[in-house]
Protein backbone atom coordinates (compact mmCIF):
# COMPACT_ATOMS: atom_id res chain seq x y z
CA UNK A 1 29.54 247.27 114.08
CA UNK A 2 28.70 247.93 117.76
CA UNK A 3 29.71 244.95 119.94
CA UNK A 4 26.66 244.05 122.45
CA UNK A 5 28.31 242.72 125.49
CA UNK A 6 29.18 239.41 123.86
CA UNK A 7 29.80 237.47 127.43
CA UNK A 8 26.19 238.46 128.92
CA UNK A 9 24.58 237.64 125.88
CA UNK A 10 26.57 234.50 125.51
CA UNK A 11 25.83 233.51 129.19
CA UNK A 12 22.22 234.54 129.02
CA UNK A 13 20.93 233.44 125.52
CA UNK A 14 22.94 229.98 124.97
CA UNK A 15 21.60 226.67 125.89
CA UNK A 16 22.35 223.28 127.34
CA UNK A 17 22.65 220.84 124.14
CA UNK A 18 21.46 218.49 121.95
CA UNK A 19 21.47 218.44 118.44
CA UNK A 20 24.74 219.46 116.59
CA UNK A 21 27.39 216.92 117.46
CA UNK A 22 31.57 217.49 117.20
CA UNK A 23 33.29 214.01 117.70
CA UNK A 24 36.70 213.34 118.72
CA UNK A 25 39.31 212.84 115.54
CA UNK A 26 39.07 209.04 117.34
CA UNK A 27 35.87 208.76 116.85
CA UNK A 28 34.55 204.94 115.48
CA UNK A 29 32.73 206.63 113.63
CA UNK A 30 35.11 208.64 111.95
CA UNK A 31 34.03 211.60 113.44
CA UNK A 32 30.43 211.46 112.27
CA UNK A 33 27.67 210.77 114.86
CA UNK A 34 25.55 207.20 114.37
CA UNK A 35 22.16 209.18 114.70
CA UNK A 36 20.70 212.35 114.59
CA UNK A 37 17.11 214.54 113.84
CA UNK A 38 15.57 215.94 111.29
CA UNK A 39 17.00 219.72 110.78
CA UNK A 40 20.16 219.16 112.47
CA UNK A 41 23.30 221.13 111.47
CA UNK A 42 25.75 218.38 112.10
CA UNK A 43 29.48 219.29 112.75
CA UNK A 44 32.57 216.30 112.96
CA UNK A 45 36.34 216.16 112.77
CA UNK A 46 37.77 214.18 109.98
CA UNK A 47 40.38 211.48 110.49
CA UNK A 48 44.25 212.84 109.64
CA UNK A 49 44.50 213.45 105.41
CA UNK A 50 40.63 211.85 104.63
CA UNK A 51 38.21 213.78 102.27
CA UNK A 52 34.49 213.81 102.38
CA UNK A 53 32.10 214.14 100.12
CA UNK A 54 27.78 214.73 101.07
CA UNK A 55 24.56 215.30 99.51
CA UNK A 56 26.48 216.43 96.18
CA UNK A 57 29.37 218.97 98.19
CA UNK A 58 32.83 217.94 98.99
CA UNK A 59 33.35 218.87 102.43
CA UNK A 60 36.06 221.50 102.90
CA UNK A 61 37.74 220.95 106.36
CA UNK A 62 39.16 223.78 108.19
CA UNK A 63 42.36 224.43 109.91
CA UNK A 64 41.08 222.09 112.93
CA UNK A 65 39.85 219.50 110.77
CA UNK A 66 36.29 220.41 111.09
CA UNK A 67 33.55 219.89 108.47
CA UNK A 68 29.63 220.83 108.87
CA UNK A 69 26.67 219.25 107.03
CA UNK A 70 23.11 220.24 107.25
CA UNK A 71 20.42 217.58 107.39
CA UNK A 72 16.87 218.66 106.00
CA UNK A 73 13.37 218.31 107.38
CA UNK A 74 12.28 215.74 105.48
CA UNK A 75 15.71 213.75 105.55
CA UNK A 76 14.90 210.18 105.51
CA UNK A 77 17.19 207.48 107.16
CA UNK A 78 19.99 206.63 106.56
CA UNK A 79 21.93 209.59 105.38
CA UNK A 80 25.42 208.78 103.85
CA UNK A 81 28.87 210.51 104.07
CA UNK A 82 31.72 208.71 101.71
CA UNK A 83 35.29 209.46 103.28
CA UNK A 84 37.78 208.78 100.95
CA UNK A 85 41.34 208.27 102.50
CA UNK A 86 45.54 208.78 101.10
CA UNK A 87 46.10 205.50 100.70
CA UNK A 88 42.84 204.70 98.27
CA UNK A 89 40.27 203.48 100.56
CA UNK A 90 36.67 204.87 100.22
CA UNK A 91 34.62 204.34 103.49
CA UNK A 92 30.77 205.16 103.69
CA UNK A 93 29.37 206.43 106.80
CA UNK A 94 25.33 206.06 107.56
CA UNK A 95 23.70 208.72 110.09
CA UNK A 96 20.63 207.33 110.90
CA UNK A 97 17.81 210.00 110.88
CA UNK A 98 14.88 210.62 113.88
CA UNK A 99 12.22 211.84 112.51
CA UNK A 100 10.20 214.60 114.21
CA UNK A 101 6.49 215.17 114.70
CA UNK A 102 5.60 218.66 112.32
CA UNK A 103 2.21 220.09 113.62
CA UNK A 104 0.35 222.35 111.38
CA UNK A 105 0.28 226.08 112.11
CA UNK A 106 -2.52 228.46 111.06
CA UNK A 107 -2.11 232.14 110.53
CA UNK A 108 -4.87 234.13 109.77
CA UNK A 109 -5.43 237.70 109.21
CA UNK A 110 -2.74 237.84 106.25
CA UNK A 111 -2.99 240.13 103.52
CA UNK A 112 -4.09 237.89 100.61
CA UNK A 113 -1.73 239.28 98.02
CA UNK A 114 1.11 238.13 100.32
CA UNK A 115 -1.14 234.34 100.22
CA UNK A 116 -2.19 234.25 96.50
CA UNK A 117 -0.42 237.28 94.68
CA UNK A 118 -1.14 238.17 91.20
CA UNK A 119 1.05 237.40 88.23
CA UNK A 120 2.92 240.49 88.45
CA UNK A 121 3.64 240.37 92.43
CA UNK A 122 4.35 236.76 92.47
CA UNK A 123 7.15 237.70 89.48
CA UNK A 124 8.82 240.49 91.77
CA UNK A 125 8.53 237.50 94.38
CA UNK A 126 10.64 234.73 92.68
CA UNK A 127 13.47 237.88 91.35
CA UNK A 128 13.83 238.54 94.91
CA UNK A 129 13.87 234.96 96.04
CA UNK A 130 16.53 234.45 93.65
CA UNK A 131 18.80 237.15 95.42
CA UNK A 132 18.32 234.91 98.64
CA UNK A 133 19.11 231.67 97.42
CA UNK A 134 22.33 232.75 95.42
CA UNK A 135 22.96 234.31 98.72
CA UNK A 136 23.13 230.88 100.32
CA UNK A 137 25.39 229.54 97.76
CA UNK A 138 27.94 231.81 99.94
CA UNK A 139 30.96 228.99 100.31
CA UNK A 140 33.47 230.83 102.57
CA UNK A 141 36.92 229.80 104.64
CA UNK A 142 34.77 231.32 107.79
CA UNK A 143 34.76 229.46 111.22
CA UNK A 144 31.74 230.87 112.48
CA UNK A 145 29.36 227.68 112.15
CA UNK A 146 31.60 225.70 114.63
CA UNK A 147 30.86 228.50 117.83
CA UNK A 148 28.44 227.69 120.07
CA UNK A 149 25.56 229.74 118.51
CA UNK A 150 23.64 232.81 121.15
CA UNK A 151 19.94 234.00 120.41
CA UNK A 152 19.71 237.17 118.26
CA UNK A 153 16.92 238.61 120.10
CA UNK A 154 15.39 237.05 123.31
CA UNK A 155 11.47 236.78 123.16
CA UNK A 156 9.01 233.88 123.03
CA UNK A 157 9.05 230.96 120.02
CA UNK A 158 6.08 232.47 118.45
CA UNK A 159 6.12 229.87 115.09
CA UNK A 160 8.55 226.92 115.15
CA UNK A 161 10.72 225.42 112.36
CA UNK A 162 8.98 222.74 109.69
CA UNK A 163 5.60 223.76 110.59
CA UNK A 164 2.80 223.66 108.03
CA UNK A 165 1.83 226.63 107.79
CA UNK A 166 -1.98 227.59 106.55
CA UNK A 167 -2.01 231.01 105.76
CA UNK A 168 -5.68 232.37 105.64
CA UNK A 169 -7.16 229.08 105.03
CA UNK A 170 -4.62 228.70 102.19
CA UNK A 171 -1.60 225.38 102.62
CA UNK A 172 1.90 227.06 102.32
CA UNK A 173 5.34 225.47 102.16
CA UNK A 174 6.58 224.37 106.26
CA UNK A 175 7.83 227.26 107.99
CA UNK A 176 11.55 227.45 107.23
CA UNK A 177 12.82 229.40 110.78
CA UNK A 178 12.25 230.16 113.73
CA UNK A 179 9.95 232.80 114.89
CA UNK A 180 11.04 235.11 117.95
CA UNK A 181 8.02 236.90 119.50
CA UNK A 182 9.68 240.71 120.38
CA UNK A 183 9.22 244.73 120.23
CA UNK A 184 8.89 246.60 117.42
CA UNK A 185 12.70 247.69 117.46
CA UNK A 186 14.17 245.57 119.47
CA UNK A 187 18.07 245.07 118.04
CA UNK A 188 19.03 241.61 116.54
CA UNK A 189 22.71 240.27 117.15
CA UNK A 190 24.49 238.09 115.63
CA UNK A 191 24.24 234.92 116.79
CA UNK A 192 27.80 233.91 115.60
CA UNK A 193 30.77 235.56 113.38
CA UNK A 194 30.34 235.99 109.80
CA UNK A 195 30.19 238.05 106.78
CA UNK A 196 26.61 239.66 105.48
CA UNK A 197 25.64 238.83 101.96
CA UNK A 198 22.69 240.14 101.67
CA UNK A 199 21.20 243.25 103.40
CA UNK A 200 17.60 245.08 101.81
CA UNK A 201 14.41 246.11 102.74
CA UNK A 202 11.08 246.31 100.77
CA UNK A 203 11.11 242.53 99.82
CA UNK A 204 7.26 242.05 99.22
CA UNK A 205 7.22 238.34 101.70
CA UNK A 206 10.55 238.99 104.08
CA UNK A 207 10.40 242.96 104.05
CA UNK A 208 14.07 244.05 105.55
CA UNK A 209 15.91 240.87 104.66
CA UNK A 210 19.66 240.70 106.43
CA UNK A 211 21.43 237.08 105.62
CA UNK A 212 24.72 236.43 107.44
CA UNK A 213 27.31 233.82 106.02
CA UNK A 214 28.58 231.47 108.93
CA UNK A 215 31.33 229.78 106.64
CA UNK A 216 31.25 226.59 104.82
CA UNK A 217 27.70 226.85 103.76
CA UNK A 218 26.05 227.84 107.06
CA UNK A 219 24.36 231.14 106.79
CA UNK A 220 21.89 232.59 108.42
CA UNK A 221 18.98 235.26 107.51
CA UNK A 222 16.44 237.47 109.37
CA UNK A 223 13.28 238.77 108.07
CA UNK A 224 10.44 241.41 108.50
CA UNK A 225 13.02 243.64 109.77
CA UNK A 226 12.13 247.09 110.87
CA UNK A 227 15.82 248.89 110.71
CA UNK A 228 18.77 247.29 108.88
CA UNK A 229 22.19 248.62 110.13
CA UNK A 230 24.97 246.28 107.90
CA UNK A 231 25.50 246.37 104.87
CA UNK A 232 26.67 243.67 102.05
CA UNK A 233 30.53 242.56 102.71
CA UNK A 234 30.56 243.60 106.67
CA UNK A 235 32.38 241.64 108.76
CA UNK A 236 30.10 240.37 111.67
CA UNK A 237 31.47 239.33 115.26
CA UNK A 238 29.21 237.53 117.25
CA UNK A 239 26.82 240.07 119.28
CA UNK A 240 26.89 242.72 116.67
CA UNK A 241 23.50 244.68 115.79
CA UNK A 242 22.85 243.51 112.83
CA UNK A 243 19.52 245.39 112.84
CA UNK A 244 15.70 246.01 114.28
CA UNK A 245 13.00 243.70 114.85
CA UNK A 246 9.87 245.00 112.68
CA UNK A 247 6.62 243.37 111.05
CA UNK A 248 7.66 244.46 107.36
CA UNK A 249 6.59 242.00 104.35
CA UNK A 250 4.46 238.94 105.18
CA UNK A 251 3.61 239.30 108.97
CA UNK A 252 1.18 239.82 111.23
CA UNK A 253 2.61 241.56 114.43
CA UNK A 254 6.18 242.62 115.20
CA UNK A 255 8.85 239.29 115.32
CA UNK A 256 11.94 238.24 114.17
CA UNK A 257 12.22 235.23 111.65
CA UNK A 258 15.75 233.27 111.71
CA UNK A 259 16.21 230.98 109.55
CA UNK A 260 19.34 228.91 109.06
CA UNK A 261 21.06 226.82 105.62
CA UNK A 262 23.42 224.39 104.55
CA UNK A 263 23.68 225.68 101.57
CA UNK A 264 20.12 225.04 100.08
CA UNK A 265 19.46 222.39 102.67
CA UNK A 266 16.83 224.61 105.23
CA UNK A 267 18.08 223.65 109.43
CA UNK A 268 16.59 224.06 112.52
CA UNK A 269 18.26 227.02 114.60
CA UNK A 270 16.17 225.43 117.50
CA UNK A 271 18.75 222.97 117.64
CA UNK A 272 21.86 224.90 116.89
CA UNK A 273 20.85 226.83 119.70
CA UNK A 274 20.90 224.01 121.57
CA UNK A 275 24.55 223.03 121.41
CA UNK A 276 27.77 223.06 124.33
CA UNK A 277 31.10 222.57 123.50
């Protein structure tokens, strides 16, 4: 991997924060914050010996005692961690939810078999949709998720997370990234240390498709791709090219889709981006 002058990019591309919380292990609330948004990735430190359990996963601390959850776009209030502790006790914790104003985004100018394929494109669709979400499924022992997260490519939010999108007239599922405005060719970096589990191009809707496993159920992936340059198992440090910015599968003009996931749960990298230590 080539590194990218990690300490520039860190200094240029990270922001002030806001929406992914660590807690102190003396935290009232047992490390979990009281309240946060929509499409927050939401990182605490458990209490000495307690296990947690979330939205169907028990939550694997690490070393430091940190777990992550991811809470979804449509997450309604409250949402409910149960800590279960040595000596028998079983605590729940609410995290009340803000919800967040989702405008609706039109895109026009689509190719239509991208908007309303035919039975035989919409089948190679779902087959390679299925490679990306047992991609996500990805449950590793990496740390990566916890680092305060840097932008892959710098450029302007052309499409925001949890839009509705109308392609071509036509209602599509919310947008499930972030889009990042930027040259054709323009390298991508890692945003944070992982391991790639999933690198192709020629997906009919994503085109070059590179997904990046964060640890403990964080991943992330970036789409339309013009150049891929990692390949499935590679060990990522953050501010590695990962690849190319391009305009391959369903897109308009050249730009960079990130998306991030808990696991199946779709976040905001808005946010992430958006955290300090």
């Amino acid at each position: 991997m080539r590194r990218a002058g990690l300490a520039l990019l860190a200094a240029a591309m990270a922001l002030p924060l806001a929406a992914v919380q660590i807690v102190a292990r003396d935290s009232t609330q047992r490390g979990f914050p009281s309240e946060v948004q929509q499409g927050s990735l939401v990182i605490a430190t458990l209490p000495a010996g307690a296990q947690a359990r979330f939205d169907g996963h028990d939550l694997r601390p690490t070393p430091a005692g940190l777990v992550v959850i991811g809470i979804g776009r449509d997450a309604s209030s409250p949402q409910t961690v149960e800590l279960r502790f040595p000596d028998g006790r079983v605590q729940k914790v609410d995290i009340a939810i803000s919800k967040r104003d989702w405008p609706i985004q039109r895109v026009n100018g689509v190719p239509d078999d991208t908007v309303n394929p035919p039975p035989a494109i919409a089948a190679r669709i779902a087959r390679e949709n299925a490679e990306i979400v047992a991609a996500r499924r990805s449950d590793s022992d990496g740390t990566g998720f916890a680092q305060a997260f840097i932008w892959p490519v710098q450029g302007r939010v052309s499409g925001r997370f949890g839009n509705q999108r109308i392609f071509n007239g036509t209602p599509k599922a919310p947008h499930s990234g972030m889009d990042i405005a930027a040259k054709q060719g323009t390298p991508i970096h890692a945003p944070a240390d992982g391991v790639v589990t999933l690198a192709k191009s020629g997906f009919f809707l994503t085109g070059g498709t590179v997904m990046i496993d964060h640890g403990h159920g964080v991943s992330s992936n970036f789409l339309h791709l013009s150049r891929i340059d990692v390949k499935p198992g590679d060990v990522i440090h953050q501010g590695d090219v990962v690849g190319a910015v391009g305009m391959t599968g369903r897109a308009t003009g050249p730009h960079l889709h990130w998306g991030m996931t808990w696991f199946e749960t779709k976040i905001d990298p808005l946010l992430v981006l958006e955290r300090t230590r």
